[in-house]
Protein backbone atom coordinates (compact mmCIF):
# COMPACT_ATOMS: atom_id res chain seq x y z
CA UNK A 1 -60.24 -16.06 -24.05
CA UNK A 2 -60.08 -19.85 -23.46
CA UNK A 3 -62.16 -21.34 -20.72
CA UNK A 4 -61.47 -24.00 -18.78
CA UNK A 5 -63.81 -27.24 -16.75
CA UNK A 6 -64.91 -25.97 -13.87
CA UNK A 7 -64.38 -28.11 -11.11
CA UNK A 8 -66.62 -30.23 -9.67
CA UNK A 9 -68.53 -29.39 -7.09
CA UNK A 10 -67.11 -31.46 -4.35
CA UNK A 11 -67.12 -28.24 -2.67
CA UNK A 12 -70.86 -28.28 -1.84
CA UNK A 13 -71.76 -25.23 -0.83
CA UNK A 14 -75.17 -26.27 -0.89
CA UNK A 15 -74.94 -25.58 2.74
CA UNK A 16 -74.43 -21.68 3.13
CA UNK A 17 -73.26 -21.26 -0.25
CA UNK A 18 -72.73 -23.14 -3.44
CA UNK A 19 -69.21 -22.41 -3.79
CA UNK A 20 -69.44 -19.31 -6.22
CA UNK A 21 -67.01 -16.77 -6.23
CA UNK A 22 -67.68 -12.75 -6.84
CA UNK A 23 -65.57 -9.82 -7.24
CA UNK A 24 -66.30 -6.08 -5.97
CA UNK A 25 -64.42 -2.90 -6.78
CA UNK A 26 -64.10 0.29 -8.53
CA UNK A 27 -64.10 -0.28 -11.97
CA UNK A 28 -60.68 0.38 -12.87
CA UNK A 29 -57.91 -0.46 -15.47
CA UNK A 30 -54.61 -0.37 -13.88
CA UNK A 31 -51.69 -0.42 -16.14
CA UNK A 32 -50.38 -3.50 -14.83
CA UNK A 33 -53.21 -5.38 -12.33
CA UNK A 34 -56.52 -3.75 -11.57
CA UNK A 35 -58.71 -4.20 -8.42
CA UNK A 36 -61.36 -5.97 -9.16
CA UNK A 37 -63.60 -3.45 -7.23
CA UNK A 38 -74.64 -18.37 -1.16
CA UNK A 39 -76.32 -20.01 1.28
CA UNK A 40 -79.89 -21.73 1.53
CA UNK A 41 -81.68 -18.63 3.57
CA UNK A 42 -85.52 -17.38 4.59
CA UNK A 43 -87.31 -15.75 2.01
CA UNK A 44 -86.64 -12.19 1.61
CA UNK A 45 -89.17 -9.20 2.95
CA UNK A 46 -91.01 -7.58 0.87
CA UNK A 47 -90.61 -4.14 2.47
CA UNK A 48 -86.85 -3.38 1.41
CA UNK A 49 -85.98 -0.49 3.81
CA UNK A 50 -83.74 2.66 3.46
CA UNK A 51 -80.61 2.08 5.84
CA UNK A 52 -81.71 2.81 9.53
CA UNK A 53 -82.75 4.81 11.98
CA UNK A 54 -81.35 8.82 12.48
CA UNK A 55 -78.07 8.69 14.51
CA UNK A 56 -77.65 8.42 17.85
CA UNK A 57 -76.28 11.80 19.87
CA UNK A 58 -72.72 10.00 20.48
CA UNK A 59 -72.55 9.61 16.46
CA UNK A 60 -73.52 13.00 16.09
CA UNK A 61 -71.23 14.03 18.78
CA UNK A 62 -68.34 12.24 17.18
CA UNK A 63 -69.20 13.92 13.83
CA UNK A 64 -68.90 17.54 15.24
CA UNK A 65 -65.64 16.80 16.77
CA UNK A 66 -64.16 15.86 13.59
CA UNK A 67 -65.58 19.35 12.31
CA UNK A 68 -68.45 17.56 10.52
CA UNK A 69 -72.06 19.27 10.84
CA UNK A 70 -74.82 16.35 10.64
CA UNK A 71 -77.34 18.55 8.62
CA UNK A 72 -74.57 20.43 6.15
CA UNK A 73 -73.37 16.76 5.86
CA UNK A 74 -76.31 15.54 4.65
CA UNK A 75 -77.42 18.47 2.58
CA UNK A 76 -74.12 17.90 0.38
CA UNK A 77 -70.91 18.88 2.58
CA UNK A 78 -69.85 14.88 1.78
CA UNK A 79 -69.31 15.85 -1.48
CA UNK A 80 -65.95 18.12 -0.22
CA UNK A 81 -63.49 15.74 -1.18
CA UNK A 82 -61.03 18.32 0.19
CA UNK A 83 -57.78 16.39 1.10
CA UNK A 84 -57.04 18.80 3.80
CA UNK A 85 -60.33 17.88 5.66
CA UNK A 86 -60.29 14.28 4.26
CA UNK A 87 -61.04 12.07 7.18
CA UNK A 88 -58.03 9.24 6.60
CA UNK A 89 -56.64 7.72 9.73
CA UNK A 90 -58.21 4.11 11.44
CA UNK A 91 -60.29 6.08 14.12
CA UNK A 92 -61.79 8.94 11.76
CA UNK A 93 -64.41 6.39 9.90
CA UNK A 94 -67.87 8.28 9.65
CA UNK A 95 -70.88 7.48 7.62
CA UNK A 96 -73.92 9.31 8.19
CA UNK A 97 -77.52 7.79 7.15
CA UNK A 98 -78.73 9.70 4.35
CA UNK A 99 -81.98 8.27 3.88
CA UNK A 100 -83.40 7.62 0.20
CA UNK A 101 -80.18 8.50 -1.36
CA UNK A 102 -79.40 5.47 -2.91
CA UNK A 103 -82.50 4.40 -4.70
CA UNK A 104 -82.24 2.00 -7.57
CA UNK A 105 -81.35 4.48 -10.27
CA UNK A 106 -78.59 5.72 -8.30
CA UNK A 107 -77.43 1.82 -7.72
CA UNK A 108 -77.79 0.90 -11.07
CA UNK A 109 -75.67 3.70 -12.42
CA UNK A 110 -72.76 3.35 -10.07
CA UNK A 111 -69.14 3.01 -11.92
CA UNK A 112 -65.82 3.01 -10.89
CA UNK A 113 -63.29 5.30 -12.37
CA UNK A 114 -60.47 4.12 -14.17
CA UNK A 115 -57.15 4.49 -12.30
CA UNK A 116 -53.65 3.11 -13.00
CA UNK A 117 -51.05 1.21 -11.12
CA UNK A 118 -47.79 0.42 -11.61
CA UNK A 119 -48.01 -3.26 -9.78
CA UNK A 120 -45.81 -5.82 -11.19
CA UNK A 121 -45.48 -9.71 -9.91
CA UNK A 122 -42.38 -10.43 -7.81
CA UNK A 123 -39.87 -12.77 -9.81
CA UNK A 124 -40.02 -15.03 -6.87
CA UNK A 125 -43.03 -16.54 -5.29
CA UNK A 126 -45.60 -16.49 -8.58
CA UNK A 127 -46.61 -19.11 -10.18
CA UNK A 128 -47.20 -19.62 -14.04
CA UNK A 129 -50.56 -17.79 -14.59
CA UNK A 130 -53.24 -20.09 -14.87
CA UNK A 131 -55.47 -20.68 -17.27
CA UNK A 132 -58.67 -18.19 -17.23
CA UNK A 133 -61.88 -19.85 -16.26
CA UNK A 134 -64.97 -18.17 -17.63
CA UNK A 135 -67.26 -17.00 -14.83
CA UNK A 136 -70.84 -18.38 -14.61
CA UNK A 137 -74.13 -16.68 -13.62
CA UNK A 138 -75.06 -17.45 -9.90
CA UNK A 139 -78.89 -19.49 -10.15
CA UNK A 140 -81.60 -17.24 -9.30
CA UNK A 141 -83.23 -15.89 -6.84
CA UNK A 142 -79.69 -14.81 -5.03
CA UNK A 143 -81.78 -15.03 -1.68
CA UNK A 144 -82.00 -18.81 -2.54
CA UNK A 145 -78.42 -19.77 -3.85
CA UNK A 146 -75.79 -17.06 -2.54
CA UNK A 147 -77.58 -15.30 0.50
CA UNK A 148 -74.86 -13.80 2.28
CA UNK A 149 -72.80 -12.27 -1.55
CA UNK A 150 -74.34 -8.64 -2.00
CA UNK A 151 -73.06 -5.48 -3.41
CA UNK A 152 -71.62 -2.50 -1.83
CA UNK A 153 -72.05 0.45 -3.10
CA UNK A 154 -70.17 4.04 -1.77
CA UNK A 155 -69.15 6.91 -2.88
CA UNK A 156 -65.40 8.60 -3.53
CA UNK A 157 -63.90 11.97 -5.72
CA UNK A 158 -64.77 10.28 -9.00
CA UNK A 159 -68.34 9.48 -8.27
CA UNK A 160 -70.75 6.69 -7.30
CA UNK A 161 -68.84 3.21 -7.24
CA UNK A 162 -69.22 -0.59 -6.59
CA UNK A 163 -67.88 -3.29 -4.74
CA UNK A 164 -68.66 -7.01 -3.99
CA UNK A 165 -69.43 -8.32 0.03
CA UNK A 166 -69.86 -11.18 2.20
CA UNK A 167 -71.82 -11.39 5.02
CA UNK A 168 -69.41 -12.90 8.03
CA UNK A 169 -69.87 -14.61 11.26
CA UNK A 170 -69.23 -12.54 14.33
CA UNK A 171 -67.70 -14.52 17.37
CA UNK A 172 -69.42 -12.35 19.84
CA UNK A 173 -72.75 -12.78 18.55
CA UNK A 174 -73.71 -16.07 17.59
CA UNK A 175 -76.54 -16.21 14.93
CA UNK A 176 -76.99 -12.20 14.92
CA UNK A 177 -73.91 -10.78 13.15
CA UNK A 178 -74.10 -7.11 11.62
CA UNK A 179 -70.50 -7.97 9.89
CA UNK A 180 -69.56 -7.53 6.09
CA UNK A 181 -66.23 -8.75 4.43
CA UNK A 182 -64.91 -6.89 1.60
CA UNK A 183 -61.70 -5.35 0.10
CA UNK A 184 -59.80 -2.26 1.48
CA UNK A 185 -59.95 -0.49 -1.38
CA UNK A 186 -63.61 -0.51 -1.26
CA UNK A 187 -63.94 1.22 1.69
CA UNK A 188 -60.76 3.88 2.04
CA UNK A 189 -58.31 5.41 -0.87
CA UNK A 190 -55.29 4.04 0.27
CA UNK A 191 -52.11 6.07 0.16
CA UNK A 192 -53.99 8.48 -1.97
CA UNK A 193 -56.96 9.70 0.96
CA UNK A 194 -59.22 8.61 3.29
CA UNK A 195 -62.24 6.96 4.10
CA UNK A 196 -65.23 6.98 1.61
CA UNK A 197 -68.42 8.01 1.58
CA UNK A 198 -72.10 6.78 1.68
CA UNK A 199 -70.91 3.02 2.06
CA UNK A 200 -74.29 0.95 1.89
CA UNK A 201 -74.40 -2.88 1.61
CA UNK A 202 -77.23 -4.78 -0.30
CA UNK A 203 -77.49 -8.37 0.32
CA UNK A 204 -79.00 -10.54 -3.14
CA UNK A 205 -78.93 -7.43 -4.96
CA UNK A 206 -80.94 -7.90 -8.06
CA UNK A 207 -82.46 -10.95 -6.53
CA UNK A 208 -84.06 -12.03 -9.69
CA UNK A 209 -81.04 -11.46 -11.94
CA UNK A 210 -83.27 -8.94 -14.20
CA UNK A 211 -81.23 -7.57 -17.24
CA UNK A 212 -80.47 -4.14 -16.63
CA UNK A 213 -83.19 -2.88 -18.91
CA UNK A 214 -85.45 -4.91 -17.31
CA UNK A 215 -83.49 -3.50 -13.54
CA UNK A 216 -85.33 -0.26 -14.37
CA UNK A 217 -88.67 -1.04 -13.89
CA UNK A 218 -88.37 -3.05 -11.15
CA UNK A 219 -90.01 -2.91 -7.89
CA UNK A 220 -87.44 -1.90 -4.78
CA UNK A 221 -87.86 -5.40 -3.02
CA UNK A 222 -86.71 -6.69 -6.60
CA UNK A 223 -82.96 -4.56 -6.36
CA UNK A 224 -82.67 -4.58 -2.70
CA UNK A 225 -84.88 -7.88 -1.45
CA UNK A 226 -83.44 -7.66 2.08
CA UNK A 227 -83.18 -3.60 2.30
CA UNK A 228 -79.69 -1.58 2.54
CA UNK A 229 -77.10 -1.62 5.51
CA UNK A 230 -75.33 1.09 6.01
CA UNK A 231 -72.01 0.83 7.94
CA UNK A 232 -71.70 2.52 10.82
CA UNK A 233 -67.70 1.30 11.49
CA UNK A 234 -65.07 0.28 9.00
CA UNK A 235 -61.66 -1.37 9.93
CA UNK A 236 -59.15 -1.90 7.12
CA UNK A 237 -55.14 -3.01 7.70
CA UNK A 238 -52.95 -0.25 8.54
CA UNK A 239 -50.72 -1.22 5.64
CA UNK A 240 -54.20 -0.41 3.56
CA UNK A 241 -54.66 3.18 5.12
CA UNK A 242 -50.67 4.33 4.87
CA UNK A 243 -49.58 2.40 1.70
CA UNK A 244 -53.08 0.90 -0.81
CA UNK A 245 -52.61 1.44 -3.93
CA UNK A 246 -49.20 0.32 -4.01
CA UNK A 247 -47.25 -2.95 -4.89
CA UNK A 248 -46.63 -3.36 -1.36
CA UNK A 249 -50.23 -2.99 -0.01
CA UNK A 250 -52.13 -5.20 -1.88
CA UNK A 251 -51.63 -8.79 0.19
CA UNK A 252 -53.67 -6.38 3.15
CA UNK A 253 -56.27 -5.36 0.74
CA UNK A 254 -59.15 -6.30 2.93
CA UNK A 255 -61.67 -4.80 5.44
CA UNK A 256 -64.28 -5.36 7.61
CA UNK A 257 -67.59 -3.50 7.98
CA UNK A 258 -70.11 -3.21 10.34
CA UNK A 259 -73.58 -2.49 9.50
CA UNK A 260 -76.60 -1.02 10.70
CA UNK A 261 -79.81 -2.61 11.25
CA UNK A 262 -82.82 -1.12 9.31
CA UNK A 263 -85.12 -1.52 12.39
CA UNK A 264 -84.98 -2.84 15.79
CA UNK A 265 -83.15 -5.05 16.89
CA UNK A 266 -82.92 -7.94 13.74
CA UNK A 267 -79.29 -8.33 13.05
CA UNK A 268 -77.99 -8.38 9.11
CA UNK A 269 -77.43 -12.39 9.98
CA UNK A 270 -81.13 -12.75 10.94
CA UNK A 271 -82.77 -10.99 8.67
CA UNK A 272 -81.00 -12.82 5.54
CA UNK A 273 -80.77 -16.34 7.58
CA UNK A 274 -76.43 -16.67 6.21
CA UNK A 275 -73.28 -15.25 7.08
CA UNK A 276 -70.16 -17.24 6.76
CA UNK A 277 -66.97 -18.20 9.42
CA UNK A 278 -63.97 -16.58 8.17
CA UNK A 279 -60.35 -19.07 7.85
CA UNK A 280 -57.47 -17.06 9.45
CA UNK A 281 -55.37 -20.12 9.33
CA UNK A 282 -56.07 -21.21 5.91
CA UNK A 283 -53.34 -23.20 4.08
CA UNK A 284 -50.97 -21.93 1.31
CA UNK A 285 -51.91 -21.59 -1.95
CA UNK A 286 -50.45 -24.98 -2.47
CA UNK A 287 -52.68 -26.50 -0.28
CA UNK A 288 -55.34 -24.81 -0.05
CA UNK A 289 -56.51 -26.99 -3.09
CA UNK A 290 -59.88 -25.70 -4.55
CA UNK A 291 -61.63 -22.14 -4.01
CA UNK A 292 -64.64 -20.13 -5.18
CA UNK A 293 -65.42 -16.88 -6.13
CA UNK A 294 -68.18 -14.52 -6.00
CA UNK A 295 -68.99 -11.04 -7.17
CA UNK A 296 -70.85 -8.54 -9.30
CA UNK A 297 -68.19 -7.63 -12.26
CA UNK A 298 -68.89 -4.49 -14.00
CA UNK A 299 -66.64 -3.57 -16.11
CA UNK A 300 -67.02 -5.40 -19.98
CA UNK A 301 -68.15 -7.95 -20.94
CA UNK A 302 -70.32 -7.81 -17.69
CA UNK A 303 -72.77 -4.84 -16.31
CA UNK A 304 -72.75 -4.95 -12.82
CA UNK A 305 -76.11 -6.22 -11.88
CA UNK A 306 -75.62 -10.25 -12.86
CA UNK A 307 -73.65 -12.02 -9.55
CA UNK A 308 -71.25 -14.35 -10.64
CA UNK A 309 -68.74 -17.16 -9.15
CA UNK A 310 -65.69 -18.91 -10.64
CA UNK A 311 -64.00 -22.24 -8.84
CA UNK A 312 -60.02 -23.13 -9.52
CA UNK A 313 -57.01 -24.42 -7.90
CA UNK A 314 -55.37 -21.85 -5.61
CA UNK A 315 -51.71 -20.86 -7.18
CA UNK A 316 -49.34 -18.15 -5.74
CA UNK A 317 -49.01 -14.48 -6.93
CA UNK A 318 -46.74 -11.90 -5.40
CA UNK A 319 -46.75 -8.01 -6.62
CA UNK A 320 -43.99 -7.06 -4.78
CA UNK A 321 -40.73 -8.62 -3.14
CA UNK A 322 -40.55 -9.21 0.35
CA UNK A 323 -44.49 -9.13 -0.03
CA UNK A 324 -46.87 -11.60 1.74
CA UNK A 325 -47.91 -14.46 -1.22
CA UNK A 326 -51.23 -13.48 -2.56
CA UNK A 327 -53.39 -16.91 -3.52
CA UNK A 328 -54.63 -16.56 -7.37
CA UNK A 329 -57.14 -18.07 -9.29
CA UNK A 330 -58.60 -18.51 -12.70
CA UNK A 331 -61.58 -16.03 -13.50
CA UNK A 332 -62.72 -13.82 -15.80
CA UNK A 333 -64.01 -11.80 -13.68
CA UNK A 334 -63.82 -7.92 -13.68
CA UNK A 335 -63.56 -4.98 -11.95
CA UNK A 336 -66.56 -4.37 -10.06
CA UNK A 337 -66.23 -7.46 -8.08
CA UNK A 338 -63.90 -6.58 -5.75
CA UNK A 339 -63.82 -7.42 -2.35
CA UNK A 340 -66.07 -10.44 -2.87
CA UNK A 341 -65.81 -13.48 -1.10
CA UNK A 342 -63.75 -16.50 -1.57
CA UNK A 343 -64.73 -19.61 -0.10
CA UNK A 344 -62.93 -23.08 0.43
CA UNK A 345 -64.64 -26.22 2.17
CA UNK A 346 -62.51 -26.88 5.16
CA UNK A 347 -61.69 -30.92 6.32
CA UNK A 348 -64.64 -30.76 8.70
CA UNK A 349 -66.73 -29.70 5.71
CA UNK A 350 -68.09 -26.38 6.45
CA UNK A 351 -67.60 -23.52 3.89
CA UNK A 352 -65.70 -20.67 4.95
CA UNK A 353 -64.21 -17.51 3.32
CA UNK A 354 -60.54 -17.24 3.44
CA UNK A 355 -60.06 -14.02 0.91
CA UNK A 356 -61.74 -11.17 -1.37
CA UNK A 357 -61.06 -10.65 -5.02
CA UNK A 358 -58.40 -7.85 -4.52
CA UNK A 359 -56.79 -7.64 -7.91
CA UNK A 360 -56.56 -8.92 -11.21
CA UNK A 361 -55.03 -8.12 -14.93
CA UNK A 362 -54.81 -4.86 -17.12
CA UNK A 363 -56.27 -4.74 -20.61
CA UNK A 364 -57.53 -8.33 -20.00
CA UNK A 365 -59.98 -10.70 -17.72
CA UNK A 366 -58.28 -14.03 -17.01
CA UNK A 367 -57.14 -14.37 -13.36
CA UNK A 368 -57.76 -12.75 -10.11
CA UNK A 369 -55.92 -12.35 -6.82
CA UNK A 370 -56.40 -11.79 -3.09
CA UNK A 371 -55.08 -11.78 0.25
CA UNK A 372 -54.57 -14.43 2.44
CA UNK A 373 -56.24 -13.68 5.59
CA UNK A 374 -53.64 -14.10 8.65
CA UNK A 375 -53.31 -12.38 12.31
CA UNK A 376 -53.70 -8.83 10.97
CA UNK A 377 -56.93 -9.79 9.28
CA UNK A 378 -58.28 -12.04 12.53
CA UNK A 379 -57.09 -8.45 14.19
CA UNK A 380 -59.43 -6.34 12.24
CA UNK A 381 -62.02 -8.62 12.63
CA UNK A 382 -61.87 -9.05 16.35
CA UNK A 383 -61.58 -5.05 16.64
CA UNK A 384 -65.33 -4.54 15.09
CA UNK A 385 -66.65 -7.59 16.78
CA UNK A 386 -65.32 -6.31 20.06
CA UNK A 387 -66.17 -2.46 19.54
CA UNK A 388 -70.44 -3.74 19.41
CA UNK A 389 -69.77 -6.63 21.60
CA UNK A 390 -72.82 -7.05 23.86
């Protein structure tokens, strides 16, 4: 596959990130398009924790009214994927701390399964498809380069799977934001079930890019130099939870997390020293001119534990008519790095992310596409920000 220049980085990102692009998801292969699921900072700890503190009594509470018992839960009851007791709609998000489960082996052996769609490009509103620009590794450590791109990692019918995340500003909490941007179809099955399971984040995974042989013996502040976050709330688009994983759903292929923090009081923003502002007004793909990438692709030629970023001109992809327009980019990319960030430098020359890899080619790596991020996306976001608003 032809690569192209990348262009030059007149993005600099040197501020919170250096413009690289990454792509989270569920390793899939779709029969038409797939979904494809850095900052300066403070050093990472060397104690990586194990996602949290035990819940409070409300969460517990809240569990037993939607017929979930805390202890069976944790024993193994997540693993009914039952879609009769399949917790699906906005409100029923729960995710339990189940502490130690996912240690490195676990991490490093996450895949997606391979699912297929039937998504074809609307006729009207598509560019040409551009030309594919070959990803390239993210500098190393992450901590150093691409602070606030992790990996998420959660768990649905098919097993243990992977996505790509951003760390986000929160308006209501300046400097101390628990908030993670990634894809929908990271966190909930679309059309198909509910909410998944077990959703941890891990900022700088694989810090010091080790090759996965080399991943195995590592030492825990080494896979997860910051610790893990579980989320404690998810909000993805309604469109997502009645209608993802069809041509229509994809332009509101996003979602917001909230995580919780290890210990005390140190928000997710703190402890890494990034997050990034998120662009609800962001231009059309016309003029939105240049945008980056970042993400952890898994599926082949890549293995899920490199991060990578790819930079291109913004085009236009639709996958359905009467569909938003969907900005698209170069990038070979894979599944795996779904729900990563992408980041543009706006005219007062702050970086900030304005989509997540949603979806991209079957049978090949060349382009990728996600949302752009309008009211019902500023919606989401201000509905987590506002539910731990203190």
């Amino acid at each position: 596959m032809r690569s192209v220049r990348l262009i030059p980085t007149a993005l600099g990102l040197a501020t919170a990130l250096a413009l690289t692009a990454t792509a989270c998801g569920p390793t899939e292969t779709p029969a038409a398009d797939k979904p494809a699921g850095g900052a300066s900072s403070s050093a990472p700890a060397a104690d990586a924790g194990d996602g949290g503190a035990d819940l409070t009594k409300d969460l517990a509470d809240k569990l037993k009214k939607r017929g979930v018992d805390l202890e069976g839960w944790k024993n193994g009851e997540w693993k009914n994927w039952d879609r009769e007791t399949w917790l699906r709609e906005a409100e029923d998000f729960v995710n339990p701390v189940i502490e130690g489960l996912w240690d490195p082996a676990r991490m490093q052996s996450a895949k997606s399964p391979e699912q297929t769609i039937t998504t074809q490009a609307g006729a009207s509103g598509t560019d040409p498809v551009p030309r594919p620009v070959q990803a390239q590794r993210e500098k190393t450590p992450y901590h150093r380069n691409a602070a606030p791109v992790g990996k998420i990692f959660f768990d649905s019918p098919q097993g243990h799977m992977v996505c790509s995340g951003t760390i986000v500003k929160d308006p209501r909490r300046p400097g101390k934001s628990n908030l993670v941007w990634t894809a929908g179809h990271c966190v909930h099955a679309g059309k198909k079930g509910g909410w998944y399971r077990n959703i941890t984040f891990v900022p700088s995974y694989n810090d010091l890019g080790k090759s996965p042989a080399a991943l195995r013996n590592a030492k825990p502040h080494e896979v997860y130099p910051y610790g893990q976050y579980w989320a404690d709330w998810a909000v993805t688009s309604g469109e997502w939870i009645k209608s993802g994983g069809t041509n229509q759903a994809w332009p509101y292929d996003y979602a917001v997390l909230h995580v919780k923090p290890q210990r005390g009081t140190k928000s997710l923003e703190e402890t890494v020293g990034a997050a990034l502002p998120v662009d609800f007004s962001a231009p059309a793909p016309a003029r939105a001119g240049t945008i980056g990438a970042w993400g952890y692709p898994q599926a082949a030629p890549y293995n899920g534990v490199i991060m990578h970023k790819c930079l291109d001109r913004a085009t236009r992809f639709t996958t359905a008519p009467a569909t938003p327009v969907m900005y698209r980019i170069g990038c070979t990319m894979t599944a795996g790095s779904s729900g990563g960030g992408w980041f543009r430098v706006l005219p007062n020359g702050k970086t900030a992310l304005v989509s997540n890899t949603s979806i991209g080619p079957a049978g090949r790596n060349g382009w990728l596409a996600g949302p752009q991020l309008g009211s019902g996306a500023k919606a989401a976001h201000e509905m987590v920000s506002k539910k731990f608003a203190r």
